[in-house]
PDB file of N, CA and C in Angstrom:
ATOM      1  N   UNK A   1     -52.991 -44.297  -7.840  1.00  0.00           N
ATOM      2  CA  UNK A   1     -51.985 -43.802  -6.933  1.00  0.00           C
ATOM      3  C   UNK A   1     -50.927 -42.991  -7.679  1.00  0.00           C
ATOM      4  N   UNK A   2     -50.441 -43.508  -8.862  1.00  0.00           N
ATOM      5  CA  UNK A   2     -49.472 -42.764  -9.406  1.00  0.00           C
ATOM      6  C   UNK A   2     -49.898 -41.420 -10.283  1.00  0.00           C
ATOM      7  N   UNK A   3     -51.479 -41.507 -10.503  1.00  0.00           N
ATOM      8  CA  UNK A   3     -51.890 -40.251 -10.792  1.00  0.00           C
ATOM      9  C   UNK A   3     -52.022 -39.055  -9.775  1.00  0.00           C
ATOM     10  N   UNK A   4     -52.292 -39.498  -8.576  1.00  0.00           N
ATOM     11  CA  UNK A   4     -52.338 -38.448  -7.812  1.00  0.00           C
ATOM     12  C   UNK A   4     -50.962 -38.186  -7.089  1.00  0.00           C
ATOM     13  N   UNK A   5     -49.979 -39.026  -7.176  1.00  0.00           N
ATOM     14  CA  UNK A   5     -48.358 -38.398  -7.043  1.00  0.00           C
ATOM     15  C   UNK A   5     -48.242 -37.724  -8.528  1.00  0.00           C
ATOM     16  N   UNK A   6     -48.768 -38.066  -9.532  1.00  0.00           N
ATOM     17  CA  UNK A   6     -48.334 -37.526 -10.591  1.00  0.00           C
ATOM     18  C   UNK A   6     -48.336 -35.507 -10.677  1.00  0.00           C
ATOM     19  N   UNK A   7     -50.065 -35.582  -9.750  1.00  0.00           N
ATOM     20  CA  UNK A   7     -50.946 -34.856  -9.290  1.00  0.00           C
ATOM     21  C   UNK A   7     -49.938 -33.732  -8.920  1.00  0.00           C
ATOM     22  N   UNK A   8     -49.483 -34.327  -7.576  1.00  0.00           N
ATOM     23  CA  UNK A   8     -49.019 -33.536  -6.762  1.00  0.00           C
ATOM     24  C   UNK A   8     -47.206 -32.964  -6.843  1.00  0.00           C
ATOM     25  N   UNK A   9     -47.078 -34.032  -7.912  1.00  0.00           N
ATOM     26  CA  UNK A   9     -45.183 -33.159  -8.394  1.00  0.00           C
ATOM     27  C   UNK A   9     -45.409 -32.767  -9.188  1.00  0.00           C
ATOM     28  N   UNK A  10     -46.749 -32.112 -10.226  1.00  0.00           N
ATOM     29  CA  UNK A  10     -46.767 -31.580 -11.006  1.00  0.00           C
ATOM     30  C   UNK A  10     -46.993 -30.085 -10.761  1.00  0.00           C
ATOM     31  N   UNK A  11     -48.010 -29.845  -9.703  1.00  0.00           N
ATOM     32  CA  UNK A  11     -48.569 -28.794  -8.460  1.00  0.00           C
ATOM     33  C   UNK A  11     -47.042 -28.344  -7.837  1.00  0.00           C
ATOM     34  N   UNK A  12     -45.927 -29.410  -7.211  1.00  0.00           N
ATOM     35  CA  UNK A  12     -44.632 -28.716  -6.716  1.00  0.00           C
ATOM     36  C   UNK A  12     -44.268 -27.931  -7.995  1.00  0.00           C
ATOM     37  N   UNK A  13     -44.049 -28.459  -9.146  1.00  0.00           N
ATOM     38  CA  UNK A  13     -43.220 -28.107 -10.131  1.00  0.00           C
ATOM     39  C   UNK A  13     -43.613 -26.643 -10.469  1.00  0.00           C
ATOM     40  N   UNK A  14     -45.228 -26.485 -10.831  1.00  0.00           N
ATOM     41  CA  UNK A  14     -45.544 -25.020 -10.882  1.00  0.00           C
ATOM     42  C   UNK A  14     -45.165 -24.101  -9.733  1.00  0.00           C
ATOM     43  N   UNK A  15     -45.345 -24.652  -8.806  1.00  0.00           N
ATOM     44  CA  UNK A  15     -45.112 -23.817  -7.803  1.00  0.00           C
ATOM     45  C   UNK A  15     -43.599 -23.362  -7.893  1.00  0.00           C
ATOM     46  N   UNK A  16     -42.412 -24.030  -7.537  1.00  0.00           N
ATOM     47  CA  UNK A  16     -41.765 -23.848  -8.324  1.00  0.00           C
ATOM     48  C   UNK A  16     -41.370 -22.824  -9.009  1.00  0.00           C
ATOM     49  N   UNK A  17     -41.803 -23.412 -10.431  1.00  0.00           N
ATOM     50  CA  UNK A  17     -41.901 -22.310 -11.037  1.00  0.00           C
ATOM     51  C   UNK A  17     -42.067 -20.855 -11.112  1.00  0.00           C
ATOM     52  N   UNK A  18     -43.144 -20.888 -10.425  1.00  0.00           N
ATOM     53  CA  UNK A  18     -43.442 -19.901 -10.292  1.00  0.00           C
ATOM     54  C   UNK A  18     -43.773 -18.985  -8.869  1.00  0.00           C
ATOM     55  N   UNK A  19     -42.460 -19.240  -8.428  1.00  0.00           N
ATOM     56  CA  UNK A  19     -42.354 -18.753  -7.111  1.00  0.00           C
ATOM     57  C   UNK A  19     -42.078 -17.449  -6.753  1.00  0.00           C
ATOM     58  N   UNK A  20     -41.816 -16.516  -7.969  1.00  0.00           N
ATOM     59  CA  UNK A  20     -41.180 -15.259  -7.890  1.00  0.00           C
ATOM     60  C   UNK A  20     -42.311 -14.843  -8.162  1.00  0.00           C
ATOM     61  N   UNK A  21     -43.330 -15.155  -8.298  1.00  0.00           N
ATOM     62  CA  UNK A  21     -44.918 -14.242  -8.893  1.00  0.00           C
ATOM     63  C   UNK A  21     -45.022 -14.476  -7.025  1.00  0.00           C
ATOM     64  N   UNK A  22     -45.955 -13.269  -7.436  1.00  0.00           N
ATOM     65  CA  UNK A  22     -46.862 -12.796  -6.244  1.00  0.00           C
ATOM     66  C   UNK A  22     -48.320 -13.506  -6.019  1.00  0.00           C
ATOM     67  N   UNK A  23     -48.651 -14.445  -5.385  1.00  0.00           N
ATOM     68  CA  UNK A  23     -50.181 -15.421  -5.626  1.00  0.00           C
ATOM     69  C   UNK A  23     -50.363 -15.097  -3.820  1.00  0.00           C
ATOM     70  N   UNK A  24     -51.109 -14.226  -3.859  1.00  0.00           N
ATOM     71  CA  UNK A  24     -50.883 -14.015  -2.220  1.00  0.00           C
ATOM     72  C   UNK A  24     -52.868 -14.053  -2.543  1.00  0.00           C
ATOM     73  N   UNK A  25     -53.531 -14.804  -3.533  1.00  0.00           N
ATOM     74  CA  UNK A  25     -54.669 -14.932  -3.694  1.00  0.00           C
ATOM     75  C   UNK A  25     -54.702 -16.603  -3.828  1.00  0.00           C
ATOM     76  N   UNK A  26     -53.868 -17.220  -3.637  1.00  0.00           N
ATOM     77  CA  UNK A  26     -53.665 -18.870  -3.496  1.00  0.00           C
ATOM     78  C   UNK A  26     -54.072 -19.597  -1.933  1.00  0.00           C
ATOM     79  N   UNK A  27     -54.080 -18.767  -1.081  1.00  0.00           N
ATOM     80  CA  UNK A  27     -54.354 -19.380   0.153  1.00  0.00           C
ATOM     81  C   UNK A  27     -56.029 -19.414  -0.075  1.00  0.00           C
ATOM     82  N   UNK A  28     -56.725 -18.639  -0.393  1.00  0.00           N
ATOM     83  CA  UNK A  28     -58.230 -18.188   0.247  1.00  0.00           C
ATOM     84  C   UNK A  28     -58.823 -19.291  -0.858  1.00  0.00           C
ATOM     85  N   UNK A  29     -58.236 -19.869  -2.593  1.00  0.00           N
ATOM     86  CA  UNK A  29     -59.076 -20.990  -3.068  1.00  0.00           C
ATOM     87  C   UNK A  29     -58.468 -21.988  -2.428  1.00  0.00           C
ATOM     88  N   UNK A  30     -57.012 -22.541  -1.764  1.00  0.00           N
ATOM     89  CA  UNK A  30     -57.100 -23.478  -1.315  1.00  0.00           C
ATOM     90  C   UNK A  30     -57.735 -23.903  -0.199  1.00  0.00           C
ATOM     91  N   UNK A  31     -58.248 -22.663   1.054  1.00  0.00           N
ATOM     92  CA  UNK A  31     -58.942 -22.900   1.535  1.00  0.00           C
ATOM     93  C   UNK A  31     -60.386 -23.339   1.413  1.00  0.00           C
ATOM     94  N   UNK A  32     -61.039 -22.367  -0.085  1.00  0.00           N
ATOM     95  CA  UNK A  32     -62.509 -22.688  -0.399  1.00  0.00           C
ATOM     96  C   UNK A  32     -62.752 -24.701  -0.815  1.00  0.00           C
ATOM     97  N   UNK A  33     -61.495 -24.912  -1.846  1.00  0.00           N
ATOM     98  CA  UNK A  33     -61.545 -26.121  -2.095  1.00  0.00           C
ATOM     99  C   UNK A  33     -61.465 -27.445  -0.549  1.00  0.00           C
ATOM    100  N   UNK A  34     -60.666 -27.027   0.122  1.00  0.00           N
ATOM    101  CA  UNK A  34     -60.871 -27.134   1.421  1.00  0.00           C
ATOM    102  C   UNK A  34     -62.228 -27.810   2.340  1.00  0.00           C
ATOM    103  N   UNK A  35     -62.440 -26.478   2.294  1.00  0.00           N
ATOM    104  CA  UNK A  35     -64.203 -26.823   2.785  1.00  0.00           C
ATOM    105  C   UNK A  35     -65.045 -27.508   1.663  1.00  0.00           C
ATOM    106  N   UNK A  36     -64.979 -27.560   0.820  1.00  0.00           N
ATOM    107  CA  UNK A  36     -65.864 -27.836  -0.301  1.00  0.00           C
ATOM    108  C   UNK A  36     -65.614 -29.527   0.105  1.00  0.00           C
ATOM    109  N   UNK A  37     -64.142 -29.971   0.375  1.00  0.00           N
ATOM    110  CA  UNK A  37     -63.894 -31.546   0.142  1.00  0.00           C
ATOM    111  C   UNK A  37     -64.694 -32.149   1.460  1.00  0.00           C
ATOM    112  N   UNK A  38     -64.329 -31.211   2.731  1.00  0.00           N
ATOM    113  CA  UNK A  38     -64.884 -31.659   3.784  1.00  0.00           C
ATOM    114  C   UNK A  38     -66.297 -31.639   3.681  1.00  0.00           C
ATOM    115  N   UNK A  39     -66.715 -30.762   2.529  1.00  0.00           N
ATOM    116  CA  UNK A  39     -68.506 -31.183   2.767  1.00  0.00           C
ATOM    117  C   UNK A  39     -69.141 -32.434   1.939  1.00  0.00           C
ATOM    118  N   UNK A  40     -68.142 -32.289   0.658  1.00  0.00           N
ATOM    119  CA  UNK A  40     -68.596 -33.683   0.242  1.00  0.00           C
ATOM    120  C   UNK A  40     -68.237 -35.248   1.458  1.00  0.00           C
ATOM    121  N   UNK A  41     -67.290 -34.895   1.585  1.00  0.00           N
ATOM    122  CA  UNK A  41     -66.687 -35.834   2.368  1.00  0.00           C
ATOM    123  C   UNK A  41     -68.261 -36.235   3.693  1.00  0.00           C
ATOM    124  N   UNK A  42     -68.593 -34.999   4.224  1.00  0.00           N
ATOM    125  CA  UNK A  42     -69.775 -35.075   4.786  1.00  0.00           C
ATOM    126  C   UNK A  42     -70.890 -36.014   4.489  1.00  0.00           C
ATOM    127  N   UNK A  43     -71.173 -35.776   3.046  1.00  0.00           N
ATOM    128  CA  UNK A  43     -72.345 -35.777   2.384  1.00  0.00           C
ATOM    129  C   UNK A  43     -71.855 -37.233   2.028  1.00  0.00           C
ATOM    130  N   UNK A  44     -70.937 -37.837   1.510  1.00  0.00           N
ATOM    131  CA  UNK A  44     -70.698 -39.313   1.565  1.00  0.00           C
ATOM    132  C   UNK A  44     -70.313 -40.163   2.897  1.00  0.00           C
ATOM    133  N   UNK A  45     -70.167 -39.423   3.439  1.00  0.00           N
ATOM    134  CA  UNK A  45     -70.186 -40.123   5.444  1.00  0.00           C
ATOM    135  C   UNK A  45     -71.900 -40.119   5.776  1.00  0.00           C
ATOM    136  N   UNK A  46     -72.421 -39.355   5.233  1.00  0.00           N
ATOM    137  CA  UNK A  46     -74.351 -38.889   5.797  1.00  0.00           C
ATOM    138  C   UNK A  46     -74.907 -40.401   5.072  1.00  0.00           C
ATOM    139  N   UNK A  47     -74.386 -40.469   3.295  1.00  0.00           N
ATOM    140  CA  UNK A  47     -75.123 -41.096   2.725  1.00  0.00           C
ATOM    141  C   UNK A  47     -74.967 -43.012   3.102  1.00  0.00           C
ATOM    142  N   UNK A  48     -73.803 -43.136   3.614  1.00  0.00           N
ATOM    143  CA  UNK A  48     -73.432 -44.115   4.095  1.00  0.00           C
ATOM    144  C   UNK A  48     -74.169 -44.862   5.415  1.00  0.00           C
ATOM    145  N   UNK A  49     -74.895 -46.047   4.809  1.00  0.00           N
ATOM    146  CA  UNK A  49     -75.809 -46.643   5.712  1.00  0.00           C
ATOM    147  C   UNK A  49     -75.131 -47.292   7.038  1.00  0.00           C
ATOM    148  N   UNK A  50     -73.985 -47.837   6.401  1.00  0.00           N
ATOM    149  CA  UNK A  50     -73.305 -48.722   8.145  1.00  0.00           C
ATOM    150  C   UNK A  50     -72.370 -47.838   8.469  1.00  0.00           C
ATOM    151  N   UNK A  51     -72.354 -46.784   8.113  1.00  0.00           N
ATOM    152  CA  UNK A  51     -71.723 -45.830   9.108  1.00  0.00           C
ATOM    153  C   UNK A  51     -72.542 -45.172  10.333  1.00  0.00           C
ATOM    154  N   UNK A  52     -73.139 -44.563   9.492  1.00  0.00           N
ATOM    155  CA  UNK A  52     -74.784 -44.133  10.330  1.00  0.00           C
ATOM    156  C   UNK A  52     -75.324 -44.807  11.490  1.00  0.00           C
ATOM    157  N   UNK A  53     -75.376 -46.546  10.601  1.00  0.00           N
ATOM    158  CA  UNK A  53     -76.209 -46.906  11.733  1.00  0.00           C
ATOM    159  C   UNK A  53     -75.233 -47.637  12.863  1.00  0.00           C
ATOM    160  N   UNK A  54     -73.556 -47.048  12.663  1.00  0.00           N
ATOM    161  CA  UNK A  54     -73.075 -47.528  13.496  1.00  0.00           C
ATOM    162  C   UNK A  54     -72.432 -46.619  14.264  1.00  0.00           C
ATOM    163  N   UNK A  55     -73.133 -45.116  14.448  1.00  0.00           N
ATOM    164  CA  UNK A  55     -72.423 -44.101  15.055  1.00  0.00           C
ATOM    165  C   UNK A  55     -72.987 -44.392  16.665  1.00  0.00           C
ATOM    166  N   UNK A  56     -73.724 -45.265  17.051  1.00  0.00           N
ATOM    167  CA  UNK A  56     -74.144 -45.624  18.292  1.00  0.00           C
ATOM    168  C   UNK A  56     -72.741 -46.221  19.187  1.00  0.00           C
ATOM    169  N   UNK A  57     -72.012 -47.183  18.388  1.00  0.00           N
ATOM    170  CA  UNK A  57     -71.180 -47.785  18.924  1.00  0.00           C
ATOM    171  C   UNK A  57     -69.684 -47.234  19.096  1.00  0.00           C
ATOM    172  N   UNK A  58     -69.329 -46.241  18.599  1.00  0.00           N
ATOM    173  CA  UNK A  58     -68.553 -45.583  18.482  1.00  0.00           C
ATOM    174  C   UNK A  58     -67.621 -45.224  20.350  1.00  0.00           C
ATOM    175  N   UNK A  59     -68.870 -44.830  21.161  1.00  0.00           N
ATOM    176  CA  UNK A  59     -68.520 -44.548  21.997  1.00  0.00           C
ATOM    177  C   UNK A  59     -67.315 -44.110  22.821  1.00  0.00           C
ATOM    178  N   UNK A  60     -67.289 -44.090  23.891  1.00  0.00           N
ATOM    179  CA  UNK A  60     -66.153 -42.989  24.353  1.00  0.00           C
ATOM    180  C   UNK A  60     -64.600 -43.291  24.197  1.00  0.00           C
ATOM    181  N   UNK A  61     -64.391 -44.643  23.744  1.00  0.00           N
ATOM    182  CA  UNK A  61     -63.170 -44.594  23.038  1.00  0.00           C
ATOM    183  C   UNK A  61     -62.840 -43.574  21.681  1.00  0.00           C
ATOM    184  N   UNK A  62     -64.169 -43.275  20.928  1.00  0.00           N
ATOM    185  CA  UNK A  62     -63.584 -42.608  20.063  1.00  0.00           C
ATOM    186  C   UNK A  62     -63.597 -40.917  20.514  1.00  0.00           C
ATOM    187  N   UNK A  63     -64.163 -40.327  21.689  1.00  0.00           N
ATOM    188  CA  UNK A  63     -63.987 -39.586  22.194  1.00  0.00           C
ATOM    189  C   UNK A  63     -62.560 -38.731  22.665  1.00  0.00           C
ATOM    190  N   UNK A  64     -62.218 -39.708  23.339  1.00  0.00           N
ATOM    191  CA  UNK A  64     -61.246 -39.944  24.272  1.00  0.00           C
ATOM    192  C   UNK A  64     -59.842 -39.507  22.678  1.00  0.00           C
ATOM    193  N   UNK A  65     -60.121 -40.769  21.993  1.00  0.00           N
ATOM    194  CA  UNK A  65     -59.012 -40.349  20.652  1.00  0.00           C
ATOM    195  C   UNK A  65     -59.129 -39.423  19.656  1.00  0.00           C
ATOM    196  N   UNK A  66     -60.266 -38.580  19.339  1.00  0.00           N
ATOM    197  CA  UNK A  66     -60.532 -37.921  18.967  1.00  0.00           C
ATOM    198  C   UNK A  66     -59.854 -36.458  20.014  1.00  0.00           C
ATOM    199  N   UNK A  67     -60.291 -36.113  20.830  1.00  0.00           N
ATOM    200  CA  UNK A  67     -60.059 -35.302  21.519  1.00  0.00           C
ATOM    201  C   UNK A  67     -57.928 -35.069  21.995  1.00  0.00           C
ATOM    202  N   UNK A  68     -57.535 -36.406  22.504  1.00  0.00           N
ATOM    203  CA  UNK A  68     -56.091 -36.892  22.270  1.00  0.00           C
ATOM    204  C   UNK A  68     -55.847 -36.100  20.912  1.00  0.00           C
ATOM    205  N   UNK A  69     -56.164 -36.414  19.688  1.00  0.00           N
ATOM    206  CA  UNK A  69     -55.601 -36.010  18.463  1.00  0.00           C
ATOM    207  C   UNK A  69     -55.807 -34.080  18.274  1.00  0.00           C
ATOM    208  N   UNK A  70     -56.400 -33.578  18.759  1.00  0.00           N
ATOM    209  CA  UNK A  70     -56.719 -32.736  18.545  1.00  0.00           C
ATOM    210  C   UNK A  70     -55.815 -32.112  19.614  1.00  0.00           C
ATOM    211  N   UNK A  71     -55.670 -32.190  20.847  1.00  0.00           N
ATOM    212  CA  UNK A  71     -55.061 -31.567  21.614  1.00  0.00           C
ATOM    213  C   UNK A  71     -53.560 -32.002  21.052  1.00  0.00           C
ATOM    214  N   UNK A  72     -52.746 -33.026  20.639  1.00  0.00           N
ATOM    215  CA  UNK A  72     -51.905 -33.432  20.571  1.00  0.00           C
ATOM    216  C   UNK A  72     -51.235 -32.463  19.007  1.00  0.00           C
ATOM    217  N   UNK A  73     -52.364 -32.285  18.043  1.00  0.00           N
ATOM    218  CA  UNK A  73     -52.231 -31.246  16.954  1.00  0.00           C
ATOM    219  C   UNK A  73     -51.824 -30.041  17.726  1.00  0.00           C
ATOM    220  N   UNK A  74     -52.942 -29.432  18.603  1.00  0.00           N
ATOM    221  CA  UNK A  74     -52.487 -28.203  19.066  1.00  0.00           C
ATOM    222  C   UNK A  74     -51.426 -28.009  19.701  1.00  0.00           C
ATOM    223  N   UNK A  75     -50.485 -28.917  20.605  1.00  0.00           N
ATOM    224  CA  UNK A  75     -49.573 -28.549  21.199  1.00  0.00           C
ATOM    225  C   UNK A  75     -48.259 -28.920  20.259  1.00  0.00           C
ATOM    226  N   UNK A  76     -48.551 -29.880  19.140  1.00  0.00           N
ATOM    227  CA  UNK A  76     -47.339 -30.050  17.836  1.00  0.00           C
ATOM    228  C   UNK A  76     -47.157 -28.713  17.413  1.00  0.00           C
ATOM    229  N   UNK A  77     -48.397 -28.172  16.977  1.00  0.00           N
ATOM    230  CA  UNK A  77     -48.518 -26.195  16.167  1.00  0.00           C
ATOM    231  C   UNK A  77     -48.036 -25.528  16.999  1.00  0.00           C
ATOM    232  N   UNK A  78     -48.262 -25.210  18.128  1.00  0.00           N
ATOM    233  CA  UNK A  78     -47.536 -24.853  19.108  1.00  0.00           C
ATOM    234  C   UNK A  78     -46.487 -24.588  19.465  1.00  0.00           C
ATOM    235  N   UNK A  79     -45.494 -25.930  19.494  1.00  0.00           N
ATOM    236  CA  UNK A  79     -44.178 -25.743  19.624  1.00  0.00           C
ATOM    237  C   UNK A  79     -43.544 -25.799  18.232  1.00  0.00           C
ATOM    238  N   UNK A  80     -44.075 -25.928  17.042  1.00  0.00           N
ATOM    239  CA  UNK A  80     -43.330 -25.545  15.428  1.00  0.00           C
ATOM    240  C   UNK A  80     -43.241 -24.042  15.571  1.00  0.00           C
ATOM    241  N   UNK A  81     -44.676 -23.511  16.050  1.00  0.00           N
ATOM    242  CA  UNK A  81     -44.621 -22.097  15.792  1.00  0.00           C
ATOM    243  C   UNK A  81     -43.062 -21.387  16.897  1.00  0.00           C
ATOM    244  N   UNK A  82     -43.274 -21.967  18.444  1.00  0.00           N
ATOM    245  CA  UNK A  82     -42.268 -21.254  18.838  1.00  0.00           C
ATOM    246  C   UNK A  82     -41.042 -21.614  18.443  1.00  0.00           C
ATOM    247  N   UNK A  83     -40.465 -22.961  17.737  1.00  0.00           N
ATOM    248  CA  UNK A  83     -39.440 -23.041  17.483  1.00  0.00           C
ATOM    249  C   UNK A  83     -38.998 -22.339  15.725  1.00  0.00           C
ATOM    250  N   UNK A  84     -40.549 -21.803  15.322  1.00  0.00           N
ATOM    251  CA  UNK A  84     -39.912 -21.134  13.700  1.00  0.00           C
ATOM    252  C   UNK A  84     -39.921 -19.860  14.003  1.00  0.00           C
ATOM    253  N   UNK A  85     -40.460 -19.345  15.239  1.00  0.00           N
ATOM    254  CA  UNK A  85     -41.013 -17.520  14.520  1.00  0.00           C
ATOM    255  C   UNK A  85     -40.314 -17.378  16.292  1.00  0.00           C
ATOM    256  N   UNK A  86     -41.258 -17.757  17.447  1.00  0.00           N
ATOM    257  CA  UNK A  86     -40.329 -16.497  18.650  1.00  0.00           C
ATOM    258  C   UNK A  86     -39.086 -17.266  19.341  1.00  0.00           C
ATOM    259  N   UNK A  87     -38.419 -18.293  19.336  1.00  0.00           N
ATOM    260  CA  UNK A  87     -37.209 -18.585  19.112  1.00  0.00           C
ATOM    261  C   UNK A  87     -35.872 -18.212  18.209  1.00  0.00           C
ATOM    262  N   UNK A  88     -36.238 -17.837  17.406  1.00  0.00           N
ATOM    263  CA  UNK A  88     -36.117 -16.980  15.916  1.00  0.00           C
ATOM    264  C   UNK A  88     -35.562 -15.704  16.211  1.00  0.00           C
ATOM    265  N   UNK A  89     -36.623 -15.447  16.440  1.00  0.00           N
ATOM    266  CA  UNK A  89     -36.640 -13.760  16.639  1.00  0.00           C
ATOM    267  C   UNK A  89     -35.779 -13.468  17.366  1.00  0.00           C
ATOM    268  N   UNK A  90     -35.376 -13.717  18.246  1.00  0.00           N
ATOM    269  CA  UNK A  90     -34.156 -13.345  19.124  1.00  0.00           C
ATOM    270  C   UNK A  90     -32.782 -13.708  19.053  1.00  0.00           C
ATOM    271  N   UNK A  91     -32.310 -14.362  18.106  1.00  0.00           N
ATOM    272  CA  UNK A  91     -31.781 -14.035  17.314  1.00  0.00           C
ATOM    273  C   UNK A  91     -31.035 -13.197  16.036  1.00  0.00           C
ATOM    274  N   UNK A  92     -32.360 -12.766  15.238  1.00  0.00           N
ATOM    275  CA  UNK A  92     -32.628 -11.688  14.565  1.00  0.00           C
ATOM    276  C   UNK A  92     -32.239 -10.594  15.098  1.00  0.00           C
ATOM    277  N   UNK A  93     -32.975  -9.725  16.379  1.00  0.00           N
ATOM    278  CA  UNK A  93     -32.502  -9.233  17.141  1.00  0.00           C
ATOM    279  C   UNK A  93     -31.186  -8.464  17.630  1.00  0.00           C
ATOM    280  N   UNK A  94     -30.629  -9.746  18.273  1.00  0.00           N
ATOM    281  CA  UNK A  94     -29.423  -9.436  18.655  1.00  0.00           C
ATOM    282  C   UNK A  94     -28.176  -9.250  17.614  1.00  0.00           C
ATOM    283  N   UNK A  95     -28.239  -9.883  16.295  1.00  0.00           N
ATOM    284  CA  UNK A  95     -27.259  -9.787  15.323  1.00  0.00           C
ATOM    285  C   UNK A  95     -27.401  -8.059  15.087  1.00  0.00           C
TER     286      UNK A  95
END
């Protein structure tokens, strides 16, 4: 645990650092690493026997919360976005 906080204030600190550089090529590997975790992540959910053989039981409760979480993401993004960028803006604007 304390390695991967170690991990991750070490990652703020560069950043940080180095915030006046231009890394406008930092989004597209954090995205590749991204997908890469979700496929392992895959590939150890696939290889996993009582997961597998318990995706029968899962049923529409996990539907139901699955779907809840996802809509409940989209309408959180939603209102961050209108309260950072077109709430904003009109402001900007008028000054």
């Amino acid at each position: 645990m304390f390695i991967i906080i170690g991990i991750m204030l070490t990652g703020m600190l560069l950043g940080y650092l180095l915030r006046s550089k231009r890394l406008s090529w930092i989004h597209k590997i954090i995205t590749l690493f991204i997908w890469i975790l979700l496929f392992l992540l895959g590939i150890d959910v696939g290889g996993n026997d009582s997961i597998i053989k318990g995706l029968h039981t899962l049923g529409l409760e996990a539907v139901i919360i699955t779907i809840a979480a996802v809509i409940g993401s989209i309408l959180c993004a939603w209102g961050l976005w209108y309260l950072l960028y077109i709430k904003n803006r009109g402001k900007e604007t008028k000054a």
